[in-house]
Structure formats: structure tokens, C-alpha cells
N, C-alpha and C. Protein backbone atom coordinates (compact mmCIF):
# COMPACT_ATOMS: atom_id res chain seq x y z
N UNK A 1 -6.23 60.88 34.09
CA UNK A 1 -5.99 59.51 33.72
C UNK A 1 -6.98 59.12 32.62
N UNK A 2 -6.47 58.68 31.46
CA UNK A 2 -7.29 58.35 30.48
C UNK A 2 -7.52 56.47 30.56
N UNK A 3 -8.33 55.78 30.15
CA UNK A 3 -8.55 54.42 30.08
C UNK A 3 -9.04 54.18 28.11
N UNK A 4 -8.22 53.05 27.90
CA UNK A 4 -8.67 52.81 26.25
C UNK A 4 -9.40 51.40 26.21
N UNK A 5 -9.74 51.27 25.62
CA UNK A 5 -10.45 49.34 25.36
C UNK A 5 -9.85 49.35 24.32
N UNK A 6 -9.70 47.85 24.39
CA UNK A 6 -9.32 47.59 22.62
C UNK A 6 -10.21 46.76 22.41
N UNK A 7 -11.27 47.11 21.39
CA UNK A 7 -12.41 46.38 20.63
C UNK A 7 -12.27 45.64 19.18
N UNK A 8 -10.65 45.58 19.03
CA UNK A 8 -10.72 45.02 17.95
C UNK A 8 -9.60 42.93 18.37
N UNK A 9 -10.26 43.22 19.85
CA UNK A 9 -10.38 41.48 20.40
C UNK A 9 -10.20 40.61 19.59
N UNK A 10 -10.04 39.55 19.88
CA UNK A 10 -10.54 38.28 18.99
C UNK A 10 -10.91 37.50 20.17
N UNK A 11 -11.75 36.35 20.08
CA UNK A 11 -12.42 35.02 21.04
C UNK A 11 -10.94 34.04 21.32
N UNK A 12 -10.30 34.16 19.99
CA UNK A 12 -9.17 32.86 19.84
C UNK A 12 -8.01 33.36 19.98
N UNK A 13 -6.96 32.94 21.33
CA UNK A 13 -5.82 33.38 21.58
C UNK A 13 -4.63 33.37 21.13
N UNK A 14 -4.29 34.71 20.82
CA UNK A 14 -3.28 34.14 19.80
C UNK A 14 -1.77 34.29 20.41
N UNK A 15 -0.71 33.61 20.49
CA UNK A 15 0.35 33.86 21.15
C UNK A 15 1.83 33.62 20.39
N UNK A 16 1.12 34.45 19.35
CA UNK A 16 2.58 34.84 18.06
C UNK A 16 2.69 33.33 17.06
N UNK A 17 1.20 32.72 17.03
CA UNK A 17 1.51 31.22 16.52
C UNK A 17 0.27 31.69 15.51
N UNK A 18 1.29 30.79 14.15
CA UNK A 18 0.20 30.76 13.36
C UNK A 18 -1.01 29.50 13.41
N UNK A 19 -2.25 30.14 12.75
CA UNK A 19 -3.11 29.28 13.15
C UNK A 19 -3.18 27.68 12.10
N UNK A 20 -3.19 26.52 12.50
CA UNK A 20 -3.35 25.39 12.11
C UNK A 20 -3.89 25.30 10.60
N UNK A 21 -3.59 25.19 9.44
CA UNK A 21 -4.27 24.15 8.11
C UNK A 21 -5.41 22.86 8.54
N UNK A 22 -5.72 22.99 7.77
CA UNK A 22 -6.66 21.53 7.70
C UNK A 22 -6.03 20.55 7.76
N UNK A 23 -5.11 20.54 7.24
CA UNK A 23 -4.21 19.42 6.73
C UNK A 23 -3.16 19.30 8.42
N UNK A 24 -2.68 20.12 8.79
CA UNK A 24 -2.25 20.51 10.41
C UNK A 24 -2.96 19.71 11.40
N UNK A 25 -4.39 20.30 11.46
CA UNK A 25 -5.49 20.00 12.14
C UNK A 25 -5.49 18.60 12.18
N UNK A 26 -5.63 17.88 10.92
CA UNK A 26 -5.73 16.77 10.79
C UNK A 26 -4.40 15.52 11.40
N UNK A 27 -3.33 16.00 10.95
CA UNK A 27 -2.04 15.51 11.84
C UNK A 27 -2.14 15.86 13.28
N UNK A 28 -2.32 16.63 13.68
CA UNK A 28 -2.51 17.13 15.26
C UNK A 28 -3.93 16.02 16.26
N UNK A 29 -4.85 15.84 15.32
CA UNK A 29 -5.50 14.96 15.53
C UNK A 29 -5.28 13.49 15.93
N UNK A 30 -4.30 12.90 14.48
CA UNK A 30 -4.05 11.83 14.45
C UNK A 30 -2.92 10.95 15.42
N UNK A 31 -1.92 12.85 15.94
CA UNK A 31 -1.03 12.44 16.82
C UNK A 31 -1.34 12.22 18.11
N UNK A 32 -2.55 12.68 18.44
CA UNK A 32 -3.30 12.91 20.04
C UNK A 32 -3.87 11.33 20.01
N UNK A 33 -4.35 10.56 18.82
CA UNK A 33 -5.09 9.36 18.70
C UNK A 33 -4.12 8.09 18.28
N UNK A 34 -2.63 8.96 18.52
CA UNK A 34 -1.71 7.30 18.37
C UNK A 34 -1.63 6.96 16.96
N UNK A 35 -2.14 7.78 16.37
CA UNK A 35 -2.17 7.09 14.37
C UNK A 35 -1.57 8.02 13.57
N UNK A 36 -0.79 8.66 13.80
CA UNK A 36 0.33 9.32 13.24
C UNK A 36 1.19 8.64 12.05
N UNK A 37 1.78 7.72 12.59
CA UNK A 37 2.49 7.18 11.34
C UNK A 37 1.96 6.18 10.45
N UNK A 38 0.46 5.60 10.94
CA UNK A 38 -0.04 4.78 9.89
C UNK A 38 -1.09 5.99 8.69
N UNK A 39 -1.29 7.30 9.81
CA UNK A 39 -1.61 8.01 8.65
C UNK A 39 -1.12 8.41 7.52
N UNK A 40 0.25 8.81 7.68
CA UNK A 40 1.14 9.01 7.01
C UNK A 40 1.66 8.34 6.12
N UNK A 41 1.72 7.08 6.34
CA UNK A 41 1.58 5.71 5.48
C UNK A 41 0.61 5.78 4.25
N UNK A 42 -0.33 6.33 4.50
CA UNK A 42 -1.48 6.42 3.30
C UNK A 42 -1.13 7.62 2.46
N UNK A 43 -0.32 8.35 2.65
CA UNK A 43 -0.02 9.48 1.90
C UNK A 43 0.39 9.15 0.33
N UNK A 44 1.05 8.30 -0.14
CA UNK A 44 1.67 8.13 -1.29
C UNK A 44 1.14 8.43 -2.89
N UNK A 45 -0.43 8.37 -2.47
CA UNK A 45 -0.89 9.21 -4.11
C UNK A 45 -1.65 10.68 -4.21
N UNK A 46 -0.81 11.47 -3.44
CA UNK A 46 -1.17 12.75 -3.13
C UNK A 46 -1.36 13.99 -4.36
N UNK A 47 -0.33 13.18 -5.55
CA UNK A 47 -0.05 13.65 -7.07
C UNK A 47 -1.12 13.56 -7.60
N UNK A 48 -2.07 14.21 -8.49
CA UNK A 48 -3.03 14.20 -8.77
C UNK A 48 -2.85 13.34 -10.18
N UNK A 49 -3.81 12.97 -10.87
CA UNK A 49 -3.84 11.77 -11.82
C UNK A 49 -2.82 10.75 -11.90
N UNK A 50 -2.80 10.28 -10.65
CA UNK A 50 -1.74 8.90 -10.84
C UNK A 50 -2.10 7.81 -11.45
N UNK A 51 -4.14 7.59 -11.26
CA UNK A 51 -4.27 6.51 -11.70
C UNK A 51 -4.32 6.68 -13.40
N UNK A 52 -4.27 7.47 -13.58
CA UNK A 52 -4.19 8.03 -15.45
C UNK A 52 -2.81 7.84 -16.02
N UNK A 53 -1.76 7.76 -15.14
CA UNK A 53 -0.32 7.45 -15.47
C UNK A 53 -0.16 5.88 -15.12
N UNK A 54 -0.77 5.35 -14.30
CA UNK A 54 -0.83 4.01 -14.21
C UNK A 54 -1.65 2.82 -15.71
N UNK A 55 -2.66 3.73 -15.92
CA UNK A 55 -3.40 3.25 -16.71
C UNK A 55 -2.90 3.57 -18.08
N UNK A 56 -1.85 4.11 -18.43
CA UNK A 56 -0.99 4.22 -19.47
C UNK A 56 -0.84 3.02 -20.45
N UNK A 57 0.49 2.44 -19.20
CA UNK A 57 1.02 1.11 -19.13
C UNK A 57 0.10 -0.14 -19.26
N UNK A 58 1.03 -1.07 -19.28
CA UNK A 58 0.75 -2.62 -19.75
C UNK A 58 0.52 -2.74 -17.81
N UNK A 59 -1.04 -2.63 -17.76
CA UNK A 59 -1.34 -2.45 -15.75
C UNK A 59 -1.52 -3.83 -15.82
N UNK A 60 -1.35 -4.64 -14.09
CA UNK A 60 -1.51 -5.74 -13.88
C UNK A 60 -2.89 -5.62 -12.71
N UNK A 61 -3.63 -6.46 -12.57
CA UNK A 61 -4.41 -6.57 -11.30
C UNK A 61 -3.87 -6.09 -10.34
N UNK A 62 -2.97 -6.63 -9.85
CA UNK A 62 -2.32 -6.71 -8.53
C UNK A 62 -1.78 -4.95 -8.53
N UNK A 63 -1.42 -4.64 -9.37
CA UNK A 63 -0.86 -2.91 -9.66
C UNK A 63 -1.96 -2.35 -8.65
N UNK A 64 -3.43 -3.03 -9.97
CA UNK A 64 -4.34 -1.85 -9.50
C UNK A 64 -4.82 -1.65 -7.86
N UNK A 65 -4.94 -2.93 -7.79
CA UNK A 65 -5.82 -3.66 -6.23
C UNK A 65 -4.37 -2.32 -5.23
N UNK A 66 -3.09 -2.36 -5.77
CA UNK A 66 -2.75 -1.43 -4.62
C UNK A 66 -2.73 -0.48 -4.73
N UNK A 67 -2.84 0.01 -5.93
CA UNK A 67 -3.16 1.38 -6.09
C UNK A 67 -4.46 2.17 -5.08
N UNK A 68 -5.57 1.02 -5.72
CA UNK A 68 -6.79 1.53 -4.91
C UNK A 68 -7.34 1.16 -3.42
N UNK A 69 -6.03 0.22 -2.51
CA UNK A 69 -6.45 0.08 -1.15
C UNK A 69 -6.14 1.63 -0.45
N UNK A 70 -5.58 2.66 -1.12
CA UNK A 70 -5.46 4.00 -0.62
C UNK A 70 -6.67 4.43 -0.52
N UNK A 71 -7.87 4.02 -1.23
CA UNK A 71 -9.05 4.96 -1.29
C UNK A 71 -9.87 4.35 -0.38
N UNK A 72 -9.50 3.11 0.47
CA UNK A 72 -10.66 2.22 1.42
C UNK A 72 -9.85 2.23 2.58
N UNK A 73 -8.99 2.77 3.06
CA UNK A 73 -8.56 2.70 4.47
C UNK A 73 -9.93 3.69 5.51
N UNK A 74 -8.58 3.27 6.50
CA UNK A 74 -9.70 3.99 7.90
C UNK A 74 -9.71 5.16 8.12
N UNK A 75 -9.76 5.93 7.11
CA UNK A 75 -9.11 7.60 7.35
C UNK A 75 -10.23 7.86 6.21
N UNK A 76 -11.16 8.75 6.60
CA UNK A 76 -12.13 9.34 5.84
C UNK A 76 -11.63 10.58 4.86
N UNK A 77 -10.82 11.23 5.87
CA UNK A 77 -10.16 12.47 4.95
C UNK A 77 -9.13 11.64 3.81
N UNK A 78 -8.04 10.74 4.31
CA UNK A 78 -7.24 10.37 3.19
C UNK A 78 -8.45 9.76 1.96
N UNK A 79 -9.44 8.82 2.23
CA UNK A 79 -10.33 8.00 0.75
C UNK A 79 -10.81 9.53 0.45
N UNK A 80 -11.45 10.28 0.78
CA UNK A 80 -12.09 12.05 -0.13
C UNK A 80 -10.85 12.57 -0.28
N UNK A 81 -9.36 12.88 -0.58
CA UNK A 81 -8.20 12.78 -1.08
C UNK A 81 -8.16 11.94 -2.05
N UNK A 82 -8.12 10.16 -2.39
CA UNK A 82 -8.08 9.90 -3.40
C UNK A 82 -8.91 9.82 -4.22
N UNK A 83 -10.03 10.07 -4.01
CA UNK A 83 -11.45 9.98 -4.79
C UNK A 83 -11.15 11.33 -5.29
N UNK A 84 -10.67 12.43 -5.11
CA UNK A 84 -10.71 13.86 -5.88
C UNK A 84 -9.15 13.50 -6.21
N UNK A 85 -8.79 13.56 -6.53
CA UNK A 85 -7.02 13.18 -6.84
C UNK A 85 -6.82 12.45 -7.36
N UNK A 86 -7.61 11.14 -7.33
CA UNK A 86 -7.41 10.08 -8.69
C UNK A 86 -8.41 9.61 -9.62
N UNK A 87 -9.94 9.72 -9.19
CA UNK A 87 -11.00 9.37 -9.51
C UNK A 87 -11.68 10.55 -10.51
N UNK A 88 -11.48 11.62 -9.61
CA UNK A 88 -12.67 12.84 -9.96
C UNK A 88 -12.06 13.66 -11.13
N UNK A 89 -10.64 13.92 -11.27
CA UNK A 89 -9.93 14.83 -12.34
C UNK A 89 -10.54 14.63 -14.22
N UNK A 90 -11.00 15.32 -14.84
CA UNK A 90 -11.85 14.95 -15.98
C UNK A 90 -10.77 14.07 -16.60
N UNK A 91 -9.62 14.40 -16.79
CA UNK A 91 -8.66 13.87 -17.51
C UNK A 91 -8.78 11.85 -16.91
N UNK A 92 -8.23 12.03 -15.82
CA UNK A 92 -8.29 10.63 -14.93
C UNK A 92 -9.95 9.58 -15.35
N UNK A 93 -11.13 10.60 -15.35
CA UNK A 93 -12.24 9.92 -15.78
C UNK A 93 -12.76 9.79 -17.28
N UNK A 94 -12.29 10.22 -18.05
CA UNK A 94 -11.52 9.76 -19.81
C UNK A 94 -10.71 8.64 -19.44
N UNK A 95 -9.59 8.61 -18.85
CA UNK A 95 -8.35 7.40 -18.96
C UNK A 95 -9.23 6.43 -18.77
N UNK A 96 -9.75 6.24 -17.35
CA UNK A 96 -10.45 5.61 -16.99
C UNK A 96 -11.85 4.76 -18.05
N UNK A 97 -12.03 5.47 -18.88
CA UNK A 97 -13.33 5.19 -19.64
C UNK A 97 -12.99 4.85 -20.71
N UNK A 98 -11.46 5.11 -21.17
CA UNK A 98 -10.66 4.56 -22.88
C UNK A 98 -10.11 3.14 -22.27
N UNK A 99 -9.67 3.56 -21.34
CA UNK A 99 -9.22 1.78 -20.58
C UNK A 99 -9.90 0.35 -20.67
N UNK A 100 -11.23 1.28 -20.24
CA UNK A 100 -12.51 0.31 -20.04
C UNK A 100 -13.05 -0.53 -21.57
N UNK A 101 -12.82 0.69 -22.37
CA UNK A 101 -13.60 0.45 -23.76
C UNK A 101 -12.15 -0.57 -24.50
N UNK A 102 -10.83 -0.31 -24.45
CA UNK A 102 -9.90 -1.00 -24.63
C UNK A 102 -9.90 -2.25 -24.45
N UNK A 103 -10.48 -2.43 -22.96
CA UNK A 103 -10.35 -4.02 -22.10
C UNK A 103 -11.31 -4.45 -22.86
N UNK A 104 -12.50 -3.90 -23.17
CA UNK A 104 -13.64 -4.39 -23.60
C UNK A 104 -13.49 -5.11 -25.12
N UNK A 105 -12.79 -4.30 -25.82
CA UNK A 105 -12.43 -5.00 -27.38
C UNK A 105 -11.75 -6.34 -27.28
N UNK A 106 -10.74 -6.06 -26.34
CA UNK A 106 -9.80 -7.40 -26.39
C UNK A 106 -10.66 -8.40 -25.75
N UNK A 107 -11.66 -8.35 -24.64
CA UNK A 107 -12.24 -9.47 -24.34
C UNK A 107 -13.28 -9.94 -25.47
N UNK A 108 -14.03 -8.50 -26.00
CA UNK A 108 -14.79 -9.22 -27.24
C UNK A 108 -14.13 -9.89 -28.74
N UNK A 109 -12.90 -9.47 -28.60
CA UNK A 109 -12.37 -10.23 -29.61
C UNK A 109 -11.89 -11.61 -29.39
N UNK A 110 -11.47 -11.85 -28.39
CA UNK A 110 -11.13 -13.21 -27.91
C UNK A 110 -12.28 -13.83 -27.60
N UNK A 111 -13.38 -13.28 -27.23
CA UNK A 111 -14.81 -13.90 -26.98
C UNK A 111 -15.48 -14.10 -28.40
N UNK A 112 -15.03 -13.69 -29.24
CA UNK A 112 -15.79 -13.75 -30.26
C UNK A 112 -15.07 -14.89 -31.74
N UNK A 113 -13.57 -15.10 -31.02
CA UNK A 113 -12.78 -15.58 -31.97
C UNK A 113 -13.19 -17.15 -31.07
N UNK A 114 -13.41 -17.94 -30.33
CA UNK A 114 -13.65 -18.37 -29.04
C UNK A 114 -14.77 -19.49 -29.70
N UNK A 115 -15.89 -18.25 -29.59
CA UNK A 115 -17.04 -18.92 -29.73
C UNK A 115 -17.85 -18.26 -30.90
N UNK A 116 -17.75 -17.61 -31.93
CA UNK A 116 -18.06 -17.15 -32.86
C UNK A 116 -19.46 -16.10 -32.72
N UNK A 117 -19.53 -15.78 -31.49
CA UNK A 117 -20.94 -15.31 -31.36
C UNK A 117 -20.59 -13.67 -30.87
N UNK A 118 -21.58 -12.85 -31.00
CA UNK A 118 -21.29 -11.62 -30.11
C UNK A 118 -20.66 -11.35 -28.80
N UNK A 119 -20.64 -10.48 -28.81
CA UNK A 119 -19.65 -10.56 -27.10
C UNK A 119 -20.75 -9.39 -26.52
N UNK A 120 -21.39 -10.09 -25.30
CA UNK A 120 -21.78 -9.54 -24.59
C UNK A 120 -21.62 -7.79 -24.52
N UNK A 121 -22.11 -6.74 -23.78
CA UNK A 121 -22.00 -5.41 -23.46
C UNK A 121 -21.07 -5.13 -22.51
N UNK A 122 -20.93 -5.76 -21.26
CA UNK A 122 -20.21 -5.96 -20.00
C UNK A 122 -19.13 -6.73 -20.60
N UNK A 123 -18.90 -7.37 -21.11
CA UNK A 123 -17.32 -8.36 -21.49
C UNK A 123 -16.24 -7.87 -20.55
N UNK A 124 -15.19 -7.98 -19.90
CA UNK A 124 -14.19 -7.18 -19.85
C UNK A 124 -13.01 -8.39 -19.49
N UNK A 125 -11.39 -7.64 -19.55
CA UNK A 125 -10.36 -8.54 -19.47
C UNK A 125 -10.75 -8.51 -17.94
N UNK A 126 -9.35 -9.17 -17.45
CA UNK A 126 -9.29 -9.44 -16.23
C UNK A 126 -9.01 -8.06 -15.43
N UNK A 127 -8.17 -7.05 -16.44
CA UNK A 127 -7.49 -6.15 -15.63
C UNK A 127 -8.62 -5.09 -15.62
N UNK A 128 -9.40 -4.94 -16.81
CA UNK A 128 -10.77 -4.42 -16.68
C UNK A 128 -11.70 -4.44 -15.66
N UNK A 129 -11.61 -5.96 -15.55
CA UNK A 129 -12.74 -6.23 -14.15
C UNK A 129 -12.30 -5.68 -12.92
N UNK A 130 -10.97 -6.00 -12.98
CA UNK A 130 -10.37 -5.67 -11.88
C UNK A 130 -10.69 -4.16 -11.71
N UNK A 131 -10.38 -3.12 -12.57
CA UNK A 131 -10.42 -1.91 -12.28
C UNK A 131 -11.73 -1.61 -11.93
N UNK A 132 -13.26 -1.94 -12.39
CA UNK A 132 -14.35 -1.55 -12.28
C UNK A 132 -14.65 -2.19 -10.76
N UNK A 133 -14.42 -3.35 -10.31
CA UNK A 133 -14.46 -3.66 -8.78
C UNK A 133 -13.57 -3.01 -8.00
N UNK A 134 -12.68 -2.08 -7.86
CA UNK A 134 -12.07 -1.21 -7.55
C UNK A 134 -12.60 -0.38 -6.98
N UNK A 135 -13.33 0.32 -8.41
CA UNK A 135 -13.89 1.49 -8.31
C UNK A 135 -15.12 1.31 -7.58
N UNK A 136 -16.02 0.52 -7.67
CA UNK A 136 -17.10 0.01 -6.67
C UNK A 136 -17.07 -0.16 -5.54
N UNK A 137 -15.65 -0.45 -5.30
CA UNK A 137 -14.94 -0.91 -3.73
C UNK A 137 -14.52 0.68 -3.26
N UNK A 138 -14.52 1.47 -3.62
CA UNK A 138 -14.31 2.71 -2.76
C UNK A 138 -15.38 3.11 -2.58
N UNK A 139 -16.64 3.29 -3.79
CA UNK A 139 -17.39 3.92 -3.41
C UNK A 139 -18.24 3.66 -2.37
N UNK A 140 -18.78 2.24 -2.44
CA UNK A 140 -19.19 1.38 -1.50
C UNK A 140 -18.27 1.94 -0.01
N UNK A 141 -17.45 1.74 -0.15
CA UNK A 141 -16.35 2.38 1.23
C UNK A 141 -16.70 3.84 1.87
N UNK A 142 -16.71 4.19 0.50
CA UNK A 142 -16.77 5.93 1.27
C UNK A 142 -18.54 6.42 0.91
N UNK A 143 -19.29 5.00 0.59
CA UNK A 143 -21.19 6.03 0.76
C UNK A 143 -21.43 6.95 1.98
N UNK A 144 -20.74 6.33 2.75
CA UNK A 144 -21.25 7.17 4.00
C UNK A 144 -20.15 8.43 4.24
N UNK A 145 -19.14 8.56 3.24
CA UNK A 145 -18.11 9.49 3.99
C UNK A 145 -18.41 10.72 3.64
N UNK A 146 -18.65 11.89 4.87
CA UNK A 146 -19.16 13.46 4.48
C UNK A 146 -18.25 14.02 3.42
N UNK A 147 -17.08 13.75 3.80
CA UNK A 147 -16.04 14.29 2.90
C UNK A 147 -16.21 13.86 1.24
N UNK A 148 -17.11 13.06 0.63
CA UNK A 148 -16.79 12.70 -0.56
C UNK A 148 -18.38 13.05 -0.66
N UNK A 149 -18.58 14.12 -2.04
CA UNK A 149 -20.11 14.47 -2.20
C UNK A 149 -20.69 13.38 -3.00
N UNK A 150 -21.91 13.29 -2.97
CA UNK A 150 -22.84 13.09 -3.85
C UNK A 150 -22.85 13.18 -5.40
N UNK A 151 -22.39 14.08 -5.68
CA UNK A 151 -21.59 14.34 -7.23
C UNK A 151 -20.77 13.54 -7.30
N UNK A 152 -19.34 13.81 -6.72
CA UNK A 152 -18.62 12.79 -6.61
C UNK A 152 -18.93 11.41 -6.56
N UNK A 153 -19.70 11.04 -5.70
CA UNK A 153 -20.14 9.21 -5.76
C UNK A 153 -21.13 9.03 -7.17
N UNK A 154 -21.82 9.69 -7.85
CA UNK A 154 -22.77 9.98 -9.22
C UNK A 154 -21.57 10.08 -10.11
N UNK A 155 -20.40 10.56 -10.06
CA UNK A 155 -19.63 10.48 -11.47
C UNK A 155 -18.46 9.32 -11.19
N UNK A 156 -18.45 8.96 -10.09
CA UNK A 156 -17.82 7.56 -9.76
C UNK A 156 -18.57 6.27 -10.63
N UNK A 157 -19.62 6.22 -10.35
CA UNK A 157 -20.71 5.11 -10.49
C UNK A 157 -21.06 5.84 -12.35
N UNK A 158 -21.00 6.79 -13.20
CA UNK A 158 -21.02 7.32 -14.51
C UNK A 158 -19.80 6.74 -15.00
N UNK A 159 -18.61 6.52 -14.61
CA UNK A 159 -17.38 6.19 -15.29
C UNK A 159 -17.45 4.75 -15.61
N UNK A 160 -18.27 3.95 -14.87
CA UNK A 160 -18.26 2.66 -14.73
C UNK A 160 -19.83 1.70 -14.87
N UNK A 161 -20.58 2.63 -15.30
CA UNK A 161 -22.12 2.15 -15.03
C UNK A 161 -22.23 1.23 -16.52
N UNK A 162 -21.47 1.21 -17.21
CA UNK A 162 -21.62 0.38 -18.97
C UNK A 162 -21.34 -0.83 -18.28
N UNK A 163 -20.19 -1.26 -17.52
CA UNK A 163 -19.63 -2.30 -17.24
C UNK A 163 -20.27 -2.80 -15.47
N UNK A 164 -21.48 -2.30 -15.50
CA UNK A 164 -22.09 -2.83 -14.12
C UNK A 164 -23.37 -3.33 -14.86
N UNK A 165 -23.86 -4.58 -13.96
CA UNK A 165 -25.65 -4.83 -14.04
C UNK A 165 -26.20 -3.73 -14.06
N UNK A 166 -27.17 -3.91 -14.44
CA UNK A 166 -28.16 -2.66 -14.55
C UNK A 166 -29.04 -2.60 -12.88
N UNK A 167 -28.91 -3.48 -12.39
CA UNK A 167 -29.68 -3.61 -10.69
C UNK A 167 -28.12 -3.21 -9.80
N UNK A 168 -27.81 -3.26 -10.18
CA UNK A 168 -26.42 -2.36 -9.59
C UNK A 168 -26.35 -1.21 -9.60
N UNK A 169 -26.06 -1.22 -10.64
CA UNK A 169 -25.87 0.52 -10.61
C UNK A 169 -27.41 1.65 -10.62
N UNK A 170 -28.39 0.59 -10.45
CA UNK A 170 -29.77 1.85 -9.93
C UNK A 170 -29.63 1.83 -8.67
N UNK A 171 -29.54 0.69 -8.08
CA UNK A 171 -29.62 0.40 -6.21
C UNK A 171 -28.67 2.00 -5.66
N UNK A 172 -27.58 1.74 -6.66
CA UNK A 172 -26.17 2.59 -5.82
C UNK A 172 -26.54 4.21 -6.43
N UNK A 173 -27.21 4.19 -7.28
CA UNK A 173 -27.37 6.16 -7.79
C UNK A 173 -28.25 6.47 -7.32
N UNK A 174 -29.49 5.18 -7.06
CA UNK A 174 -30.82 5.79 -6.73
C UNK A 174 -30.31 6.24 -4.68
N UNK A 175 -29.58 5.52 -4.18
CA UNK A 175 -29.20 5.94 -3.18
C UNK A 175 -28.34 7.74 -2.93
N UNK A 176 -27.84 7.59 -3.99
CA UNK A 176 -26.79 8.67 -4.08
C UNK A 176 -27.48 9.79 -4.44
N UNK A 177 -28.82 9.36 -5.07
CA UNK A 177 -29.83 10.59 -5.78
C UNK A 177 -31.08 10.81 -4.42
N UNK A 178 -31.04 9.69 -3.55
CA UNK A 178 -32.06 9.94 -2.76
C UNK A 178 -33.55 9.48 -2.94
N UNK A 179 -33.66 8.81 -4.38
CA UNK A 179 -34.94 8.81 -4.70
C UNK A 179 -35.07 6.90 -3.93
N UNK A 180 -34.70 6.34 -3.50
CA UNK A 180 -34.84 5.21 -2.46
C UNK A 180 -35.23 5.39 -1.72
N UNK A 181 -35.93 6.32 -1.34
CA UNK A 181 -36.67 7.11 0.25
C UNK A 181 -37.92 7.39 -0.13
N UNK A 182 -39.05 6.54 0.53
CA UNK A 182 -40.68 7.16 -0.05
C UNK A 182 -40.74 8.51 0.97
N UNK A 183 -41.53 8.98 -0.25
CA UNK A 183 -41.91 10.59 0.79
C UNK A 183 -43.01 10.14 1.45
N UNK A 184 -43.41 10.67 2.57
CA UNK A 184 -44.87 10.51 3.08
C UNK A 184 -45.25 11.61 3.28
């Protein structure tokens, strides 16, 4: 009588099923916690540079404000989804920064036809402002989220730091850089 082992085991049982995605994992999660279909609900800018095709067009406030309540919901994985998918793509953070400089002319030209004087550095239209409180409004949202790095929140707060106070945008990098922490 001979006896064999089989040493090429695994810990994790497998029973002819393939093993779960992240993305799996994450639905399997959400269905055990009752939030299945409001997760799913947040899915809609999964296309990568949407906000660069949005920002094309003649954009309205109201466009943007819904564009970007996708990146502040209660789902940590969906806001690190739109922050790399609409925010982070080099292309998307150009659009983003010709937009800005765009809004910026038209407010300094109307600011300047107005009142005959320079136009401020910060100037921006409405839809300008709108977009840069946007973008503040996620990051602010997701400082604490593991899923969205440090890089990421540093080239968030780079796309938009012309058109912030200057006590703004140190408070929020010097956080993101760490140097807000005395060493002892």
C-alpha cells in the first residue's frame, strides 16, 4: 500500500469558483450592508476624462456641482475612482487649468472694463469659482480617504492653488506634505 500527500495545498478553498475582483469584493460587501443599489447609483463617471469633455462646452454651475457630488459621497472606493478618473488624468489636469485661465480673462476683462483698474490674480467667472470649490470640496472630502494618495491630494490642490488664498492652500499641502506636525 503506497500513501501520497499533496503539498501543493492551498489555505483558500477552492470549489471550481473563480476567485472575487476588487471591484466583486466590493459589491459583495455592499450587498451584505444593504447599499447595493445606492452604490451603484454612483457609478455613472466610470469613463475616464469626463470632466475634460464637460469642460469643453459652454459648462453651467449647476452641470458642474453634479458632476462633482460623485467625488463626495459615502463610498470611499467610488470618490478614489473619481479623483483618478476625472481629476488625476494629465490630459483632464491641462483642461482643467486652460478653463481656469479662460474664466480668468473673461472676469478680468469685465473687471477691468467695469472699473478701469487691474483685475486682481484670483478673479474668476462664476463657473470658474464654481469649479475650483468643487475641487476643494472633494479633496477636503477625501483628506482622510486611504484610497486617494498624497500625490494625488498635492496635484489636486497644484491644479487649483493660482485661484486659492495663499493661507489656503499652505494649511491644505502643508497637511498633505506632513510638515504641520512638530517633530520632537
Amino acid at each position: 500500500m503506497q500513501v501520497q500527500f499533496n503539498t501543493n495545498s492551498t489555505s483558500q478553498p477552492n470549489f471550481g469558483m473563480a476567485k472575487l475582483t476588487k471591484k466583486g469584493e466590493c459589491a459583495v460587501k455592499r450587498f451584505i450592508t444593504s447599499e447595493l443599489p445606492e452604490f451603484f447609483d454612483q457609478a455613472p463617471y466610470q469613463k475616464k476624462n469626463m470632466l475634460k469633455s464637460v469642460l469643453k462646452y459652454d459648462v453651467k454651475s449647476q452641470e458642474l456641482n453634479d458632476l462633482f457630488e460623485y467625488g463626495v459621497t459615502n463610498f470611499a472606493d467610488k470618490n478614489a475612482q473619481f479623483v483618478k478618473k476625472q481629476l488625476m488624468p494629465k490630459t483632464g489636469r491641462w483642461k482643467i487649468k486652460s478653463f481656469l485661465a479662460n474664466q480668468h480673462q473673461i472676469a478680468a476683462e469685465q473687471f477691468a472694463k467695469d472699473n478701469q483698474k487691474a483685475a486682481h490674480v484670483t478673479l474668476l467667472t462664476e463657473e470658474g469659482d464654481c469649479l475650483v470649490k468643487n475641487i476643494l470640496n472633494v479633496f477636503d472630502t477625501n483628506i482622510n480617504n486611504p484610497m486617494v494618495s498624497k500625490k494625488q491630494g498635492l496635484k489636486m490642490l497644484d491644479v487649483i492653488k493660482q485661484y486659492l488664498p495663499s493661507s489656503d492652500h499652505m494649511s491644505r499641502s502643508a497637511i498633505m506634505t506632513d510638515k504641520i506636525y512638530a517633530k520632537k
